[in-house]
Protein backbone atom coordinates (compact mmCIF):
# COMPACT_ATOMS: atom_id res chain seq x y z
CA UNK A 1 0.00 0.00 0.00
CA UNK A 2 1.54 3.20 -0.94
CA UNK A 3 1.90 5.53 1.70
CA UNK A 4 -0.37 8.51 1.77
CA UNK A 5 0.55 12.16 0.59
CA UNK A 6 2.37 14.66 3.21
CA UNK A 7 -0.57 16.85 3.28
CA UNK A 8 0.60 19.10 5.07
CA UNK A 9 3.55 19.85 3.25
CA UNK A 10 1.38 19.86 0.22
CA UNK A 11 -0.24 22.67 1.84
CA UNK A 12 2.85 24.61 2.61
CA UNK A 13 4.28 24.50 -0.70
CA UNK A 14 0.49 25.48 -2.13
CA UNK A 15 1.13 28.99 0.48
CA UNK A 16 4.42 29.74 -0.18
CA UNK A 17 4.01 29.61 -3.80
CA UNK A 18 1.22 32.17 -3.24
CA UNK A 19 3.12 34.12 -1.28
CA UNK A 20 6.13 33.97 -3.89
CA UNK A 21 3.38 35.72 -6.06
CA UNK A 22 1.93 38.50 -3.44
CA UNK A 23 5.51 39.36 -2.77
CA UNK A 24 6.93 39.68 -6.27
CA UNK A 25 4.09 41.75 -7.12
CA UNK A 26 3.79 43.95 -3.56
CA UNK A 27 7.10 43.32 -1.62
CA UNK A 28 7.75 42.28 1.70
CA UNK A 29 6.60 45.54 2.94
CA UNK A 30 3.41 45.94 1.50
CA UNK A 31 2.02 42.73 0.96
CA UNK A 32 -0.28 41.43 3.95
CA UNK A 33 -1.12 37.82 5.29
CA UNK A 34 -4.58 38.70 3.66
CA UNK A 35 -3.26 39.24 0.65
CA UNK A 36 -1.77 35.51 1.02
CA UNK A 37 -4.81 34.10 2.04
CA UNK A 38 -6.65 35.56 -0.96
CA UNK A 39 -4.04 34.53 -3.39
CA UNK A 40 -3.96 30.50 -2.12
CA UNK A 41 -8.12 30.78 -1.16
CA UNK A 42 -7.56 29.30 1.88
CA UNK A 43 -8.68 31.71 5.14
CA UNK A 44 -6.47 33.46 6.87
CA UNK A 45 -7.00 31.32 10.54
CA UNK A 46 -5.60 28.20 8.10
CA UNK A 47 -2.82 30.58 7.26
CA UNK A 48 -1.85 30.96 10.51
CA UNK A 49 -1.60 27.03 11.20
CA UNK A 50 1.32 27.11 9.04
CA UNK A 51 2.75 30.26 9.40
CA UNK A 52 2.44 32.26 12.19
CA UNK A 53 3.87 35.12 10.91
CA UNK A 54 4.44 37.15 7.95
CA UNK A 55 8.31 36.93 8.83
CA UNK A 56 8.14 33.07 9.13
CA UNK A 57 6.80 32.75 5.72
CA UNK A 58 9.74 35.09 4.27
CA UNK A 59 11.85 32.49 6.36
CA UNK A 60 10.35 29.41 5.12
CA UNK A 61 10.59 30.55 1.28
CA UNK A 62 13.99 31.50 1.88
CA UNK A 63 15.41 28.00 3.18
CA UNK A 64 13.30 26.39 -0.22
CA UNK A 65 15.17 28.51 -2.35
CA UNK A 66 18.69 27.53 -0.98
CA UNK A 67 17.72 24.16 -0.22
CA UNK A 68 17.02 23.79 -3.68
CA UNK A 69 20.38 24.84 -4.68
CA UNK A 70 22.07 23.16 -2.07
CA UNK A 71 20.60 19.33 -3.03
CA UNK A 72 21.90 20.51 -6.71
CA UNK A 73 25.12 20.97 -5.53
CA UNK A 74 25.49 17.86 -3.33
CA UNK A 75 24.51 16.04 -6.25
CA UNK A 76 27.56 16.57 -8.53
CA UNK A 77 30.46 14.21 -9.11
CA UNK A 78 32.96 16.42 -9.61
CA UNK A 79 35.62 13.43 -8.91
CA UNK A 80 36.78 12.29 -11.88
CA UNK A 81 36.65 15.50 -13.68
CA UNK A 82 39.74 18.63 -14.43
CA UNK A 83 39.44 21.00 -11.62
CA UNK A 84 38.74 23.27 -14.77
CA UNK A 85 35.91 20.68 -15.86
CA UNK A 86 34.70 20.54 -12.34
CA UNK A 87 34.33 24.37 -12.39
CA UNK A 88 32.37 24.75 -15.40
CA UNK A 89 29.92 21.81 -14.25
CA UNK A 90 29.11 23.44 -10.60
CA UNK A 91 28.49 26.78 -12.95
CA UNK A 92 26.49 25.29 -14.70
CA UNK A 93 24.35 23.81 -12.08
CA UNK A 94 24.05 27.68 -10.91
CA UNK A 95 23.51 28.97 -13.79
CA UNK A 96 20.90 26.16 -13.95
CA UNK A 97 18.81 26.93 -10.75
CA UNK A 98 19.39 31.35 -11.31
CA UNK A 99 17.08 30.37 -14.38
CA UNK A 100 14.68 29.20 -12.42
CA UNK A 101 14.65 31.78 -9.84
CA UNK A 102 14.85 34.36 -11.97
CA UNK A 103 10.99 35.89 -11.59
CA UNK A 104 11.95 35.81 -7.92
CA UNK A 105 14.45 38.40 -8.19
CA UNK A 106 13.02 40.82 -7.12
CA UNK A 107 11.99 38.56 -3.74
CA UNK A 108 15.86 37.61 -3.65
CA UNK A 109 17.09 41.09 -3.42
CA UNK A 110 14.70 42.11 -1.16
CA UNK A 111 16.23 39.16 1.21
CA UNK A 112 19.78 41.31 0.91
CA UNK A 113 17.74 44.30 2.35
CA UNK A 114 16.61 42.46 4.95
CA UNK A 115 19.84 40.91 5.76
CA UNK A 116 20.68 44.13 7.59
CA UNK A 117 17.82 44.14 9.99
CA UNK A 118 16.91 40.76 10.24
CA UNK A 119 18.87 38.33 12.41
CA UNK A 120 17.48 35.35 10.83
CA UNK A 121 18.08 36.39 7.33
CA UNK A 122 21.42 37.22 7.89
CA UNK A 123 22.19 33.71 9.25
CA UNK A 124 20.50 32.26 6.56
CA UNK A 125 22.49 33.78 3.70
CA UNK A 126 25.79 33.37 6.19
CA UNK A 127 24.96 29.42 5.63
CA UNK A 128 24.17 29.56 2.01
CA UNK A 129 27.45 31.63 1.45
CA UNK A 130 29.60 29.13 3.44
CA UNK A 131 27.59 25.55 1.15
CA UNK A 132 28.91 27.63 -1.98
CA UNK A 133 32.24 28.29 -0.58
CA UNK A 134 32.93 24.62 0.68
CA UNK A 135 31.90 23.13 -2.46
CA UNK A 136 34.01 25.78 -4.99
CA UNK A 137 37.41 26.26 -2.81
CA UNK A 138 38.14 22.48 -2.84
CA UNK A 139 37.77 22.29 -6.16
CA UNK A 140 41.05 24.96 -6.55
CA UNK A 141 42.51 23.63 -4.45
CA UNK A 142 42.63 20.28 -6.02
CA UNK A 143 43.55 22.12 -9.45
CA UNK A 144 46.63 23.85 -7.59
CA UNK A 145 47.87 20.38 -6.37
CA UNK A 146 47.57 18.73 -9.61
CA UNK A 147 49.86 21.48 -10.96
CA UNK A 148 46.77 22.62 -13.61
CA UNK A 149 46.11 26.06 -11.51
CA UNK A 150 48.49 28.77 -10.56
CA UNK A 151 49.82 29.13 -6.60
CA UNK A 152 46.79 31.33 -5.51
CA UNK A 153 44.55 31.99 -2.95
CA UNK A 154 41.75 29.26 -3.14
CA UNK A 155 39.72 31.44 -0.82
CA UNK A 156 40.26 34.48 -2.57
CA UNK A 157 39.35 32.62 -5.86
CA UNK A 158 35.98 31.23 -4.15
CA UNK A 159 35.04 35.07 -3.44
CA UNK A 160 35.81 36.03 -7.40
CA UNK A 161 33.67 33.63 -8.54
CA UNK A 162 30.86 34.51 -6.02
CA UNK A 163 31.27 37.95 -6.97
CA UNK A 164 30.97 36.92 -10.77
CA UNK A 165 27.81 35.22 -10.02
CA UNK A 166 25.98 37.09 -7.32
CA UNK A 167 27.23 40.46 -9.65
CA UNK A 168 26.10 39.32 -13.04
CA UNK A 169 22.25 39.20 -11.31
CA UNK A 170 22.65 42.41 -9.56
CA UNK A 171 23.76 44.11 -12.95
CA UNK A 172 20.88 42.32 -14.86
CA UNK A 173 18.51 43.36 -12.04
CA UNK A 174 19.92 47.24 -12.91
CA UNK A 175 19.46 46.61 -16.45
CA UNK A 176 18.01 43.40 -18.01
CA UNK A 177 18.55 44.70 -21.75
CA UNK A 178 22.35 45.14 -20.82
CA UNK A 179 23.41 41.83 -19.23
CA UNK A 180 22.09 38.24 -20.41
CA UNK A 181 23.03 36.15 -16.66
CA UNK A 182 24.09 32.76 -18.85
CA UNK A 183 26.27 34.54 -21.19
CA UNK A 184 27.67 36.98 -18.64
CA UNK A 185 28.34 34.51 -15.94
CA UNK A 186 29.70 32.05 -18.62
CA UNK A 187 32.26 34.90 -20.06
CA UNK A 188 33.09 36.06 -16.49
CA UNK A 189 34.14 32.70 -15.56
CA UNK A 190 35.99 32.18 -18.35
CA UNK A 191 38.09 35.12 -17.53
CA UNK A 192 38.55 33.58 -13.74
CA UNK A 193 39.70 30.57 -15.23
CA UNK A 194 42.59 32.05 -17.80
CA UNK A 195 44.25 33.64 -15.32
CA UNK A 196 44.08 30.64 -13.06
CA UNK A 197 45.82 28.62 -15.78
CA UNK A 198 49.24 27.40 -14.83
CA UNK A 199 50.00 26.32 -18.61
CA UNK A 200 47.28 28.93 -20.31
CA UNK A 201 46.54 26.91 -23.64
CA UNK A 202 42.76 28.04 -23.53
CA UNK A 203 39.89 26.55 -20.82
């Protein structure tokens, strides 16, 4: 017998997807737990047995987001690949998942205001920044061993190429008909990875 459906989670997802909606179209600020209850149908008391705040919902979308990105990444096998190889596949597994999230821009960069008042926030982004940077460093670090990558910084590296990534979106968010994300993170990695080149013959 198969087992029965997590309603409950079921449920969850169906509000935070709603509220995904209200807050792209509203913001944090302005949109209300009404407006949430409105957009899923459900009433606002059945709301509240979920999420007992509007702040816990920001949470809760938050934490699907990363953990999204964060099974992604744990899923690679970067083991028998170049370290070069192994840094194009974990871009493109971001470059994967910013497509995805890209309607919810304007959520995501209302998280980064709310990183400066908003303990939880803060500690959120700390841990996604830390899953990004244990995943990426190694990888350099593996390249400067072999002999492929220059005697650098692997941290200092790790911060480039979150600076490539978490940039490109922040440009395209100033101006979407300037910057394409895929084709700007793609080139901007590129450039990361020529001057990493022990032997530069091209990456």
């Amino acid at each position: 017998m198969s087992p029965k459906p997590d309603v409950s989670e079921e449920r969850k997802d169906q509000i935070m997807n709603a509220a995904e909606e209200v807050f792209t179209r509203k913001g944090f600020d302005e949109a209300r737990m009404d407006d949430i209850a409105e957009e899923t149908g459900l009433s606002k008391g059945t709301l509240y047995l979920y999420f007992k705040s509007k702040d816990d919902l920001i949470t809760a979308i938050l934490d699907r987001i990363f953990q999204r990105e964060f099974k992604a990444f744990e899923n690679l096998d970067l083991s028998t690949l170049s370290a070069s190889e192994a840094v194009w596949l974990f871009t493109d597994t971001v470059i994967r998942d910013i497509q995805l999230i890209l309607r919810l821009m304007p959520i995501a960069y209302e998280f980064l205001a709310l990183a400066f008042r908003n303990k939880v926030v803060q500690t959120a982004l700390k841990l996604y920044v830390n899953r990004y940077m244990d995943i990426f460093i190694p990888i350099i670090e593996r390249g400067i061993e072999s002999g492929e990558f220059r005697q650098v910084d692997p941290k200092e590296v790790g911060i480039a190429g979150g600076a490539i990534m978490e940039g490109t979106i922040l440009l395209w968010v100033y101006d979407n008909s300037l910057v394409d994300p895929e084709k700007h993170i793609r080139s901007g990695m590129k450039l990361l990875l020529e001057g990493l080149q022990a032997n530069p013959q091209g990456v």
